[in-house]
N, C-alpha and C. Protein backbone atom coordinates (compact mmCIF):
# COMPACT_ATOMS: atom_id res chain seq x y z
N UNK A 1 21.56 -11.26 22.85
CA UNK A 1 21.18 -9.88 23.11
C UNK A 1 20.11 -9.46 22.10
N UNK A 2 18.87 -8.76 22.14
CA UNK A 2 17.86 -8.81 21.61
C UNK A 2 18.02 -7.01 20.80
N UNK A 3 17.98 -6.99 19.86
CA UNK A 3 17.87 -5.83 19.01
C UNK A 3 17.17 -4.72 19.32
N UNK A 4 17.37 -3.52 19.59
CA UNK A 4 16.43 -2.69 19.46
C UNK A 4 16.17 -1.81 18.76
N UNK A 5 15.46 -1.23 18.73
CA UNK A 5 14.34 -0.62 17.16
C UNK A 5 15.51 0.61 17.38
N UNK A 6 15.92 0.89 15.87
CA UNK A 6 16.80 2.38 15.93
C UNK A 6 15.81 3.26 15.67
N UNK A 7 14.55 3.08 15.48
CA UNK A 7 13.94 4.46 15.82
C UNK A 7 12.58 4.55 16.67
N UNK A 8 12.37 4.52 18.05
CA UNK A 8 11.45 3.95 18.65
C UNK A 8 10.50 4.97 19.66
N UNK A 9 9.38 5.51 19.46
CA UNK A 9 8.60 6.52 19.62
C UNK A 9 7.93 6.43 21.37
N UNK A 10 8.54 7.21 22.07
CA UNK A 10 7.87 6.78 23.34
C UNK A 10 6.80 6.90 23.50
N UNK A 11 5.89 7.45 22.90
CA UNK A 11 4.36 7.43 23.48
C UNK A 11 3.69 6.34 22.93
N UNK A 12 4.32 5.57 22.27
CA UNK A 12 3.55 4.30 21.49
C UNK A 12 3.80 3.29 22.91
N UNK A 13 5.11 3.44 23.07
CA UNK A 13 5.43 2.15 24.10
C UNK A 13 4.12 2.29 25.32
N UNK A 14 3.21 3.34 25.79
CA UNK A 14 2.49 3.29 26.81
C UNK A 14 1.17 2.40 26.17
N UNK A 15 1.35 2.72 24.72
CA UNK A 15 -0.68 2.31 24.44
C UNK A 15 -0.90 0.47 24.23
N UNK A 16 -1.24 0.36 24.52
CA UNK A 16 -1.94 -0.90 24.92
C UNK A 16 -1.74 -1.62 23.38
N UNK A 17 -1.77 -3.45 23.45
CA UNK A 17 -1.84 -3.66 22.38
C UNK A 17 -3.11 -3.51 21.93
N UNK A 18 -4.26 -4.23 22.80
CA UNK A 18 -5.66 -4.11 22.40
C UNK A 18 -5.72 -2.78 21.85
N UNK A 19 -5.34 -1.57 22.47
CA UNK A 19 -5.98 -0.32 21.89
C UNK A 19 -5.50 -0.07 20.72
N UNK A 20 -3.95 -0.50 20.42
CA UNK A 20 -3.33 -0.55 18.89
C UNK A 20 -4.07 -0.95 18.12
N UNK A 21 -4.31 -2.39 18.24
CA UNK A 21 -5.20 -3.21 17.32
C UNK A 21 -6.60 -2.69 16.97
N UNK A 22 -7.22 -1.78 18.26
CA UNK A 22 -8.65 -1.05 17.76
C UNK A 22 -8.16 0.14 17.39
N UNK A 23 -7.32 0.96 17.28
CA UNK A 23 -7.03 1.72 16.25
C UNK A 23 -6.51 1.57 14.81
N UNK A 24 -5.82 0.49 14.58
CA UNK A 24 -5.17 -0.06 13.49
C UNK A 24 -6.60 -0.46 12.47
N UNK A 25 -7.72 -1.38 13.62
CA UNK A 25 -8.55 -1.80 12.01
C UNK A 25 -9.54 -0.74 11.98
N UNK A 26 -9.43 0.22 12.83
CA UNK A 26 -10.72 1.30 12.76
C UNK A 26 -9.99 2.36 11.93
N UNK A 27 -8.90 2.82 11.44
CA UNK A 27 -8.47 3.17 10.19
C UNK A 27 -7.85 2.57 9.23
N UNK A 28 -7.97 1.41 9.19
CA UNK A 28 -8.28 0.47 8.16
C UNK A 28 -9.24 0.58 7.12
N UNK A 29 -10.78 0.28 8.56
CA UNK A 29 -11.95 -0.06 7.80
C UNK A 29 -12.27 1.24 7.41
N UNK A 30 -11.82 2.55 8.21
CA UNK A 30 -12.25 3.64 7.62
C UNK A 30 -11.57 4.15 5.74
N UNK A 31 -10.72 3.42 5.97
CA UNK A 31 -9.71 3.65 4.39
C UNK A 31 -10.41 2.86 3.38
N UNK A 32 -10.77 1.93 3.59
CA UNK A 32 -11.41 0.60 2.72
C UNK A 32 -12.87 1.31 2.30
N UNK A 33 -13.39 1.64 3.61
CA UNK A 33 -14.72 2.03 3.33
C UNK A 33 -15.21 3.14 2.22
N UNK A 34 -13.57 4.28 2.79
CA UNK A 34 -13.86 5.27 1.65
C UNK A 34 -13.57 5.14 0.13
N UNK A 35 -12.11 4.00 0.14
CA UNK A 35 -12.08 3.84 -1.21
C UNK A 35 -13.23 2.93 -2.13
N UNK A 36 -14.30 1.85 -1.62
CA UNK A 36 -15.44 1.42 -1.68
C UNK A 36 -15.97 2.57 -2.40
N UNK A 37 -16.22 3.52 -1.38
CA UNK A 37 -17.59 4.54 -1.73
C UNK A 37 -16.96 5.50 -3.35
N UNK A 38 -15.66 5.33 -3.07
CA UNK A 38 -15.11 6.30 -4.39
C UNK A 38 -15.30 5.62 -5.43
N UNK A 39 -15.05 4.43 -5.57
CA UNK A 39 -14.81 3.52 -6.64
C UNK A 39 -16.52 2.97 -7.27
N UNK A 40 -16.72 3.01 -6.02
CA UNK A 40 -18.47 2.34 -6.27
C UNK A 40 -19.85 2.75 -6.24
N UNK A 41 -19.47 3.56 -5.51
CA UNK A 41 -20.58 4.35 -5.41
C UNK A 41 -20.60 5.99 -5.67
N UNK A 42 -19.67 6.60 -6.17
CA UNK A 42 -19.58 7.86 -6.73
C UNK A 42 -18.95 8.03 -7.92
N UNK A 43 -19.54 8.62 -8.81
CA UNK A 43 -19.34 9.36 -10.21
C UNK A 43 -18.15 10.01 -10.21
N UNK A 44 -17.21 10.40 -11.27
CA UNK A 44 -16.24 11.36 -10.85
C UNK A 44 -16.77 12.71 -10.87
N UNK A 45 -15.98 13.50 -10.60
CA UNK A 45 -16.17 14.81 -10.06
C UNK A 45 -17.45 15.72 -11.23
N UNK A 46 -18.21 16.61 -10.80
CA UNK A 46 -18.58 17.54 -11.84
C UNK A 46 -17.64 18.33 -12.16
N UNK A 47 -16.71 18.98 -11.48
CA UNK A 47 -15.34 19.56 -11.81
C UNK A 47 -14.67 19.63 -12.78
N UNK A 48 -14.73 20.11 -13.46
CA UNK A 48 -13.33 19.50 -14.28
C UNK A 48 -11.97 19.24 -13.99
N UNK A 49 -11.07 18.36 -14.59
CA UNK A 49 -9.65 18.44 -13.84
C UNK A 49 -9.31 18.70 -15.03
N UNK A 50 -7.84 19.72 -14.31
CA UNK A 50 -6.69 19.85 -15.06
C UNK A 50 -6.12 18.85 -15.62
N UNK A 51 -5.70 19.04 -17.05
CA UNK A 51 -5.20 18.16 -18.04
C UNK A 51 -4.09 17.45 -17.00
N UNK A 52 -3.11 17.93 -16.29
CA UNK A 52 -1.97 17.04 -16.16
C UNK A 52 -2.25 16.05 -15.25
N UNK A 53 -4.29 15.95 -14.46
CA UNK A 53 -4.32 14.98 -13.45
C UNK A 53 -4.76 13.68 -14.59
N UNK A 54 -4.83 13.97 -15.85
CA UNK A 54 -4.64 12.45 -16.44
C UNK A 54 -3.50 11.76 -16.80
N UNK A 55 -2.45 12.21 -16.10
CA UNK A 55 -1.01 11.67 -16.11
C UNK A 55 -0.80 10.99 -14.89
N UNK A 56 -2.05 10.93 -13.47
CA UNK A 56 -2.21 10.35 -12.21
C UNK A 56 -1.66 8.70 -12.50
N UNK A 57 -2.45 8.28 -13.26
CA UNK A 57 -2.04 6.60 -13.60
C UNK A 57 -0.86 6.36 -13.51
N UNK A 58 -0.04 7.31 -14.32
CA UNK A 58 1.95 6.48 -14.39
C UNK A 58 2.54 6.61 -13.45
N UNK A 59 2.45 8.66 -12.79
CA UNK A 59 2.81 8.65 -11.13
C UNK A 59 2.40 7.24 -10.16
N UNK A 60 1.32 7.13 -10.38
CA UNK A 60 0.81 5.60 -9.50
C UNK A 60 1.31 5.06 -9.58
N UNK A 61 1.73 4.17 -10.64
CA UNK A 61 2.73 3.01 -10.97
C UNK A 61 4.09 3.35 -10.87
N UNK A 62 4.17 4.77 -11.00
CA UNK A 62 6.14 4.78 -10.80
C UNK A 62 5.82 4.61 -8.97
N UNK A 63 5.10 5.31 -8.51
CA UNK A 63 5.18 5.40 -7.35
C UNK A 63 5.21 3.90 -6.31
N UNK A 64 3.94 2.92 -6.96
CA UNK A 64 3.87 1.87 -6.47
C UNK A 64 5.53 0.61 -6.83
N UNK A 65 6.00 1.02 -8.21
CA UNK A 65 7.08 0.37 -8.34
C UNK A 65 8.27 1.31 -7.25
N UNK A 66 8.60 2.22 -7.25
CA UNK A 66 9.33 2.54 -5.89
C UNK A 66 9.13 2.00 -4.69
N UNK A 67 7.87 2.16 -4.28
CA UNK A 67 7.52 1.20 -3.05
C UNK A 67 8.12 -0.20 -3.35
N UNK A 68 7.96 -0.92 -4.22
CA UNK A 68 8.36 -2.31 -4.50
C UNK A 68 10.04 -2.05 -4.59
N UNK A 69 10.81 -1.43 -4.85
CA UNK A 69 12.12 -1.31 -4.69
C UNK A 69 12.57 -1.54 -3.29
N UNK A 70 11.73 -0.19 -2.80
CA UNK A 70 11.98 -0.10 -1.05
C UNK A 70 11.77 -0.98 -0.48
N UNK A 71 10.33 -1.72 -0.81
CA UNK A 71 10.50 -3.03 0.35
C UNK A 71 11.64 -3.97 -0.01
N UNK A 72 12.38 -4.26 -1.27
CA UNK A 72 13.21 -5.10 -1.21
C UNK A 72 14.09 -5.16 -0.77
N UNK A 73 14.58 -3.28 -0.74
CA UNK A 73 15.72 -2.85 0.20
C UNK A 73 16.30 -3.06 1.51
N UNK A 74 14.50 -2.49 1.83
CA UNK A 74 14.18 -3.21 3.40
C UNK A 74 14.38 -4.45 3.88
N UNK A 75 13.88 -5.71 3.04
CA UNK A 75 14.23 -6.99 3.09
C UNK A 75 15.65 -7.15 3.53
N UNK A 76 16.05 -6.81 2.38
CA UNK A 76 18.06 -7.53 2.72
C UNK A 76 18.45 -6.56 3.46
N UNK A 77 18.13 -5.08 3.69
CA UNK A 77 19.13 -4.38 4.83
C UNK A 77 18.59 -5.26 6.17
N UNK A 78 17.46 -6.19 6.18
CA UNK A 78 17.13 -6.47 7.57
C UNK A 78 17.95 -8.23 7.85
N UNK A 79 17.90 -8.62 6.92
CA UNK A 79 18.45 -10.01 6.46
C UNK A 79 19.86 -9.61 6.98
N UNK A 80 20.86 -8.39 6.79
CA UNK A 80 22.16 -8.29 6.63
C UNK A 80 22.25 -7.70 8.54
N UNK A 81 21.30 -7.26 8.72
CA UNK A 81 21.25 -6.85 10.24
C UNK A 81 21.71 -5.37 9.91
N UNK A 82 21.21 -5.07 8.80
CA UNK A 82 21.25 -3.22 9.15
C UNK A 82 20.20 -2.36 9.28
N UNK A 83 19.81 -2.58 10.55
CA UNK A 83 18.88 -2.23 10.97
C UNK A 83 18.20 -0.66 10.95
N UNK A 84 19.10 -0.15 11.15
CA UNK A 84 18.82 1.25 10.67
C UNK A 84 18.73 1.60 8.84
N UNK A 85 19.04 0.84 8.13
CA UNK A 85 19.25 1.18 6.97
C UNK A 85 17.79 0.54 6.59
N UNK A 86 17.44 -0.80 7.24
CA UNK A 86 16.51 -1.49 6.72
C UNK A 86 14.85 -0.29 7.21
N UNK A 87 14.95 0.47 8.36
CA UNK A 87 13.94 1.56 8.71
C UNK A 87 13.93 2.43 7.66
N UNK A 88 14.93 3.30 6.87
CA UNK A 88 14.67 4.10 6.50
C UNK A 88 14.34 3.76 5.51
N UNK A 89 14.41 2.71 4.62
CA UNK A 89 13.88 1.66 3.45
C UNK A 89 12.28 2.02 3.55
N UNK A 90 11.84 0.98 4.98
CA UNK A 90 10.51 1.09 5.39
C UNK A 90 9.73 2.06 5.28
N UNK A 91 10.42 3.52 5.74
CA UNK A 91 9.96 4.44 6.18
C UNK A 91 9.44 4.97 4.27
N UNK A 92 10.69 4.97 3.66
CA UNK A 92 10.41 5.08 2.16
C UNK A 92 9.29 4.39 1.30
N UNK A 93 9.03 3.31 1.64
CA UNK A 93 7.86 2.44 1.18
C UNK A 93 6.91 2.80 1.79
N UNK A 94 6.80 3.68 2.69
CA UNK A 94 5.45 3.74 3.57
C UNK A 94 5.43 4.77 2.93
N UNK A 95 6.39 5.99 2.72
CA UNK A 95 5.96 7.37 2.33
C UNK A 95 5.41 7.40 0.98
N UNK A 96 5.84 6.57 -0.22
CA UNK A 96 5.37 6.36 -1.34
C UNK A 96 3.99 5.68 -1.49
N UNK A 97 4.01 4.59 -1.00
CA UNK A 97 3.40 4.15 -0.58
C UNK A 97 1.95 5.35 -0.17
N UNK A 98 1.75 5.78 0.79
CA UNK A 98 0.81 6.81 1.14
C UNK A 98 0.59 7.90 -0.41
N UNK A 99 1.91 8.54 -0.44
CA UNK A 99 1.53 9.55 -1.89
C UNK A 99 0.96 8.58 -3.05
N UNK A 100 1.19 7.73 -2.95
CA UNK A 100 0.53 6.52 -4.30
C UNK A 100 -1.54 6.35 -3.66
N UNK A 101 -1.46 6.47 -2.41
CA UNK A 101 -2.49 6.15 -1.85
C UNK A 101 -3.03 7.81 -2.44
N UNK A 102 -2.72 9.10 -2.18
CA UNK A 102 -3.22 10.44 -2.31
C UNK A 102 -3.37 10.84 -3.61
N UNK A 103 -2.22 10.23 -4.60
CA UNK A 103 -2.54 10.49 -6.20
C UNK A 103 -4.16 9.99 -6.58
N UNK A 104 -3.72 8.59 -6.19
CA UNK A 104 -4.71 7.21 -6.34
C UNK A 104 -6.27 7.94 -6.19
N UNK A 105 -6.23 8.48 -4.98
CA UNK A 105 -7.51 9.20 -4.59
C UNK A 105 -7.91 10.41 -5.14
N UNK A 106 -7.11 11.07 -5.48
CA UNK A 106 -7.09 12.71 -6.75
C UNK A 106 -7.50 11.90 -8.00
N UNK A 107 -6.66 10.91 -8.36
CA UNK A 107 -7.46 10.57 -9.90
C UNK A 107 -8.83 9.79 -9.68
N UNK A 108 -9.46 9.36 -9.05
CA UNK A 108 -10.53 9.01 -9.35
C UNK A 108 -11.78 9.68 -8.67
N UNK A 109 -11.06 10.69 -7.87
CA UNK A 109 -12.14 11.74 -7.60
C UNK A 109 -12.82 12.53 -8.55
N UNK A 110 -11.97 12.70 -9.71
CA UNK A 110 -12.01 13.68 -11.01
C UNK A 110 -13.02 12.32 -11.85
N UNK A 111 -12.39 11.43 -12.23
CA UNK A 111 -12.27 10.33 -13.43
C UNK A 111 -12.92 8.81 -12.82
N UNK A 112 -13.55 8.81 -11.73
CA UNK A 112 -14.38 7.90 -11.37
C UNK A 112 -13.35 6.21 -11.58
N UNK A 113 -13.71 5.48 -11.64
CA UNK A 113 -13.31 4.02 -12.02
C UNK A 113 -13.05 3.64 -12.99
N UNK A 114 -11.87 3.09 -13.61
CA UNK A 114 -11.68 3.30 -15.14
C UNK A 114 -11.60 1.36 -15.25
N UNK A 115 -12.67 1.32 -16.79
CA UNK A 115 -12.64 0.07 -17.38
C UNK A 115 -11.58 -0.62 -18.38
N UNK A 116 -11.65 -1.69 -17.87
CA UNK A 116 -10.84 -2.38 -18.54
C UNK A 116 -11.50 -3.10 -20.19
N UNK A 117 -11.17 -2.74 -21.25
CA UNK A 117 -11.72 -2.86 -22.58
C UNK A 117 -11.33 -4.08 -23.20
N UNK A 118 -10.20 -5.26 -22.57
CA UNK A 118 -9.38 -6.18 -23.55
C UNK A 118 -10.64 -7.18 -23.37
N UNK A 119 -10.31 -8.28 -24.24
CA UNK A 119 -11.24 -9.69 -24.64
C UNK A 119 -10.41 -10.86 -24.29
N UNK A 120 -11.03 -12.39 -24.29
CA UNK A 120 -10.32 -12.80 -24.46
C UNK A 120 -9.76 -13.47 -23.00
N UNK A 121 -8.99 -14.06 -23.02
CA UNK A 121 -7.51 -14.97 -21.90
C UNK A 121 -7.58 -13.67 -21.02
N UNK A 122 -6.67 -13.04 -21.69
CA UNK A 122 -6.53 -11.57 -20.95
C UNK A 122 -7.41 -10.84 -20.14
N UNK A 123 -8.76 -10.59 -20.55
CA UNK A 123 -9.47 -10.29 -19.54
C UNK A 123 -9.51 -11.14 -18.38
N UNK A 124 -9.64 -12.49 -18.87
CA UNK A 124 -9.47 -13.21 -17.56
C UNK A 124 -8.44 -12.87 -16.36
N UNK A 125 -7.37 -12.88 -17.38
CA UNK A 125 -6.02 -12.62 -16.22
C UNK A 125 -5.79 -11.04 -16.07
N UNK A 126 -6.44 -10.18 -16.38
CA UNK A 126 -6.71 -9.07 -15.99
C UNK A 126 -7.66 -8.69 -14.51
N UNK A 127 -8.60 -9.51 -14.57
CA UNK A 127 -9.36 -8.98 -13.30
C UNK A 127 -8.85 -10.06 -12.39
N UNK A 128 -8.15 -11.74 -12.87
CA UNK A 128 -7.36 -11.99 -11.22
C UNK A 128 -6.47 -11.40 -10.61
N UNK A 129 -5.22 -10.48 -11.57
CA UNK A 129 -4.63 -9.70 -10.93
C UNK A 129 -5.28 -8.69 -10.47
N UNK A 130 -6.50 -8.06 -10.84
CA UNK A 130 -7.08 -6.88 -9.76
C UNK A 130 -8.07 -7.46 -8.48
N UNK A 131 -8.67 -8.83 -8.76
CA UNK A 131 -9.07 -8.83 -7.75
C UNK A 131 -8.23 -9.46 -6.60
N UNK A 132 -7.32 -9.99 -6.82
CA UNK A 132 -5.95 -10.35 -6.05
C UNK A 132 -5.65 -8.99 -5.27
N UNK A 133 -4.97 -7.73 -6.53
CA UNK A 133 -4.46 -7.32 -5.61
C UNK A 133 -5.83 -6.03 -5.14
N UNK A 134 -6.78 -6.52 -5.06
CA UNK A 134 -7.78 -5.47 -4.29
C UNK A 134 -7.79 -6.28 -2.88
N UNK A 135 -8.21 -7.43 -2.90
CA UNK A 135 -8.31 -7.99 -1.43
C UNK A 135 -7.23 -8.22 -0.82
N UNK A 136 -6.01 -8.49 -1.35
CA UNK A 136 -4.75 -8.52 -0.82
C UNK A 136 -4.09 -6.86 -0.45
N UNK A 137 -5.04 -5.66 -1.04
CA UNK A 137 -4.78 -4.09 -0.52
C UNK A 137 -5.19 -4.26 0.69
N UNK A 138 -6.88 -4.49 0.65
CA UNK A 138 -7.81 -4.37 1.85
C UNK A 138 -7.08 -5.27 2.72
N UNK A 139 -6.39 -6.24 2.91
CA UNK A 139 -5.46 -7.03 3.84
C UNK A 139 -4.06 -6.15 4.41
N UNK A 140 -3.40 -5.62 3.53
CA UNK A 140 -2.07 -5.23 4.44
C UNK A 140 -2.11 -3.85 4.56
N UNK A 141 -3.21 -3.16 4.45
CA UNK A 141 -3.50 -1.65 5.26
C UNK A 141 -3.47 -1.67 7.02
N UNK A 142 -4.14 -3.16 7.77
CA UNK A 142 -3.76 -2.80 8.96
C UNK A 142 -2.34 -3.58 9.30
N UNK A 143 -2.06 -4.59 8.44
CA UNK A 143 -0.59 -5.11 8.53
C UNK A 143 0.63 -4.15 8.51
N UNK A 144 0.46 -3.71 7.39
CA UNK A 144 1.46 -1.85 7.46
C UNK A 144 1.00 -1.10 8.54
N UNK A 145 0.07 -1.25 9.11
CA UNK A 145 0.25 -0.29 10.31
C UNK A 145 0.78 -0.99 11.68
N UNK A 146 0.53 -2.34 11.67
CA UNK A 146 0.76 -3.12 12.62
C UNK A 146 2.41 -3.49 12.49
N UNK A 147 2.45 -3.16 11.85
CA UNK A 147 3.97 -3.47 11.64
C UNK A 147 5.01 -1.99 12.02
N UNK A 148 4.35 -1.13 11.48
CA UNK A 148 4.99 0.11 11.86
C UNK A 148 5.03 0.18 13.49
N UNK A 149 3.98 -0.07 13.81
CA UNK A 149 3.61 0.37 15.38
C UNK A 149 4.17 -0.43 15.90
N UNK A 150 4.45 -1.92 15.91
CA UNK A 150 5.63 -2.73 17.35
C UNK A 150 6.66 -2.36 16.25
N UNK A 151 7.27 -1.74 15.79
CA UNK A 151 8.57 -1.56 15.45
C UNK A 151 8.53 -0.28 16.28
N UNK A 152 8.07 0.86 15.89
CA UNK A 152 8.45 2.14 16.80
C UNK A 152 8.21 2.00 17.97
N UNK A 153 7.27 1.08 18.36
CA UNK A 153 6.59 1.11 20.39
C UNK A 153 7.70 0.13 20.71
N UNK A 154 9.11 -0.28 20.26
CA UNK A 154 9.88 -1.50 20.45
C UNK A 154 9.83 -2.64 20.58
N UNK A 155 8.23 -3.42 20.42
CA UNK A 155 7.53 -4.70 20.19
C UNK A 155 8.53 -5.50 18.86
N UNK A 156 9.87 -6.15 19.00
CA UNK A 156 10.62 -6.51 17.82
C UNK A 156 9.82 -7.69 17.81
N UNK A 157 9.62 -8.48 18.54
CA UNK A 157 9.62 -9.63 18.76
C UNK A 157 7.82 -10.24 17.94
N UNK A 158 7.12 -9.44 18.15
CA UNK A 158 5.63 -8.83 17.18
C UNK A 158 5.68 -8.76 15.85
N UNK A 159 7.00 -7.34 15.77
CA UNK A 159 6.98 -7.00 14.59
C UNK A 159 7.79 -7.97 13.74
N UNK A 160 8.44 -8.49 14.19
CA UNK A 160 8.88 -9.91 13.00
C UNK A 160 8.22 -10.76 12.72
N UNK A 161 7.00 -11.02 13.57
CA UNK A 161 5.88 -12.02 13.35
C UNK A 161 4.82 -11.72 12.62
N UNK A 162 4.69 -10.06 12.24
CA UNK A 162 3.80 -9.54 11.64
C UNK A 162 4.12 -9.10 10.45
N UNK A 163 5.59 -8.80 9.91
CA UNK A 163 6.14 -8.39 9.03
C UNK A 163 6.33 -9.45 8.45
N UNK A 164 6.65 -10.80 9.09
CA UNK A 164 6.45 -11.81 7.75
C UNK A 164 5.23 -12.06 7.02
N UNK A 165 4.48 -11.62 7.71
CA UNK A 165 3.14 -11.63 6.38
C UNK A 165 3.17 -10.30 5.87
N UNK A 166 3.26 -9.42 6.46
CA UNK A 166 3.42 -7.81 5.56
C UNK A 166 3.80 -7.58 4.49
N UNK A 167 5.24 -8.19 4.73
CA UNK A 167 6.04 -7.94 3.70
C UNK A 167 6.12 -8.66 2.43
N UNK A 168 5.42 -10.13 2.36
CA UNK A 168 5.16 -10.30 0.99
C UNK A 168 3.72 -10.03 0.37
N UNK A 169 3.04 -9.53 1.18
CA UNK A 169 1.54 -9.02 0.54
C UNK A 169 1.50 -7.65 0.00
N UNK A 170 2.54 -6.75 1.16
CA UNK A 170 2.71 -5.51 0.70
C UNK A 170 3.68 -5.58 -0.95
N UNK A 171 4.86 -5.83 -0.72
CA UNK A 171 5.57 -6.51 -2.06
C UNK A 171 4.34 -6.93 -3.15
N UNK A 172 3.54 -7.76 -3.14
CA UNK A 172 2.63 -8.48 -4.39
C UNK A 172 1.58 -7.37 -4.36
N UNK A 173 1.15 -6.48 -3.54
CA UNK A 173 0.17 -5.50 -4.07
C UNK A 173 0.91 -4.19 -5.03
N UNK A 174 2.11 -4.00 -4.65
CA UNK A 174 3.03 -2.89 -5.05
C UNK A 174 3.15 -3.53 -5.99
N UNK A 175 3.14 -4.63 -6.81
CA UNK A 175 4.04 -5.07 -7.93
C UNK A 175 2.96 -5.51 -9.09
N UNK A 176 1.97 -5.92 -8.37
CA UNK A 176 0.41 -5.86 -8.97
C UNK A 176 -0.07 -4.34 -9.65
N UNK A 177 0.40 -3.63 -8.48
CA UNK A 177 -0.39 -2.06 -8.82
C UNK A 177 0.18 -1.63 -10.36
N UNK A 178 1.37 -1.62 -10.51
CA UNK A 178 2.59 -1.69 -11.41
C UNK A 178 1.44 -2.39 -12.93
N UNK A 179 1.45 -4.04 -12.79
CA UNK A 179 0.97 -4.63 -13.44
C UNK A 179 -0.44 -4.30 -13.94
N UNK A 180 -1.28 -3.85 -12.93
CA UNK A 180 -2.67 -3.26 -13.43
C UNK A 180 -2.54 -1.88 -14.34
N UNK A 181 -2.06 -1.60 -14.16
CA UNK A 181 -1.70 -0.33 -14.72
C UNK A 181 -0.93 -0.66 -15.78
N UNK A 182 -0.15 -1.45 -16.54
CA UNK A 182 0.48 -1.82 -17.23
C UNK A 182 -0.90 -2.60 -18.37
N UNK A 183 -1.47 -3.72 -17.60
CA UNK A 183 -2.70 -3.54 -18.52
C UNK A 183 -3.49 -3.11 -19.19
N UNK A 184 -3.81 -2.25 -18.21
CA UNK A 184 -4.83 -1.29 -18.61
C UNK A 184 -4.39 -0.85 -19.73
N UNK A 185 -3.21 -0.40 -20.05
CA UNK A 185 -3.12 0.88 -20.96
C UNK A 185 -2.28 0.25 -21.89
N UNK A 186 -1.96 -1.04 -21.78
CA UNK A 186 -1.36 -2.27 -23.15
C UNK A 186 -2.31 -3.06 -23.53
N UNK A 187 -3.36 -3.78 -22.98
CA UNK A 187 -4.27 -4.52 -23.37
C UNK A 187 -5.58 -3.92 -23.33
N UNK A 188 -5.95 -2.60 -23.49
CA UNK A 188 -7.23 -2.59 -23.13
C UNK A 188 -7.49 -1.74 -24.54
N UNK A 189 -8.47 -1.73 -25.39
CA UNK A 189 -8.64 -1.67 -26.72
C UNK A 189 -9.64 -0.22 -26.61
């Protein structure tokens, strides 16, 4: 007997996969593109920010380590077949997940791209963990969505095929984010 999604959205079940998939990487590429232009091609703000948006960094990392809780949650409630327990996990990693994405974007709207100062080994293994987890971000933005969407449109049979790559890229970017941020502000002089 084949499982069904305990929380499953009827208007998804009508849309097409093709049209999923051209909505999934067309706000993808639109997310990628903008964080690109923030990071790379714009200055931070003329604005000034309020003192407490330079406390954005740790929210990030508490936030991205919550996400990394939740997906693990998610993992074994889905492993144990609690299926409903293992959604609202999901649903938690996605919501943090996103507010980690909205902090993320408030602090460097103000504070532009922040450098990394250490020497040494460390620098080395400083920018493989960022450039790891930058291309491994730009990778499971349409995976998290592709995964959300045959789970709610009732596609199980998709979404287990898609969630096994999701879920350990999403996991190693959440746990990375954690780690970059942990650098930064232990090794950087």
């Amino acid at each position: 007997m084949a499982a069904t999604a305990p929380l499953e959205i009827a208007g998804l079940k009508s849309l097409s996969t093709a049209r999923a998939l051209l909505l999934t990487f067309g706000i993808s590429a639109a997310v990628v593109g903008f964080l690109f232009w923030l990071l790379y091609f714009r200055n931070g703000s003329s604005t000034p920010p309020t003192p407490s948006l330079r406390h954005l960094p740790a929210l990030n990392a508490t936030l991205n380590a919550l996400s990394s809780v939740f997906l693990v949650g998610g993992f074994l409630a889905v492993k144990r077949g609690e299926y409903r327990r293992h959604m609202r996990f999901m649903l938690a990693a996605l919501a943090t997940s996103t507010l980690f994405f909205a902090s993320y974007v408030t602090y460097h709207h103000y504070f532009g791209s922040t450098r990394f100062t250490g020497t040494g080994v460390v620098r080395y293994a400083y920018f493989f963990v960022l450039l790891t987890h930058i291309v491994l971000a730009v990778v499971v933005v349409p995976l998290i969505l592709l995964s959300f969407f045959t789970s709610l449109s009732g596609r199980l049979t998709i979404h287990r095929r898609v969630s096994r790559f999701t879920f350990p890229i999403w996991l190693y970017v959440s746990v990375t984010g954690v780690l970059v941020f942990a650098m930064l502000k232990l090794l950087s002089t």
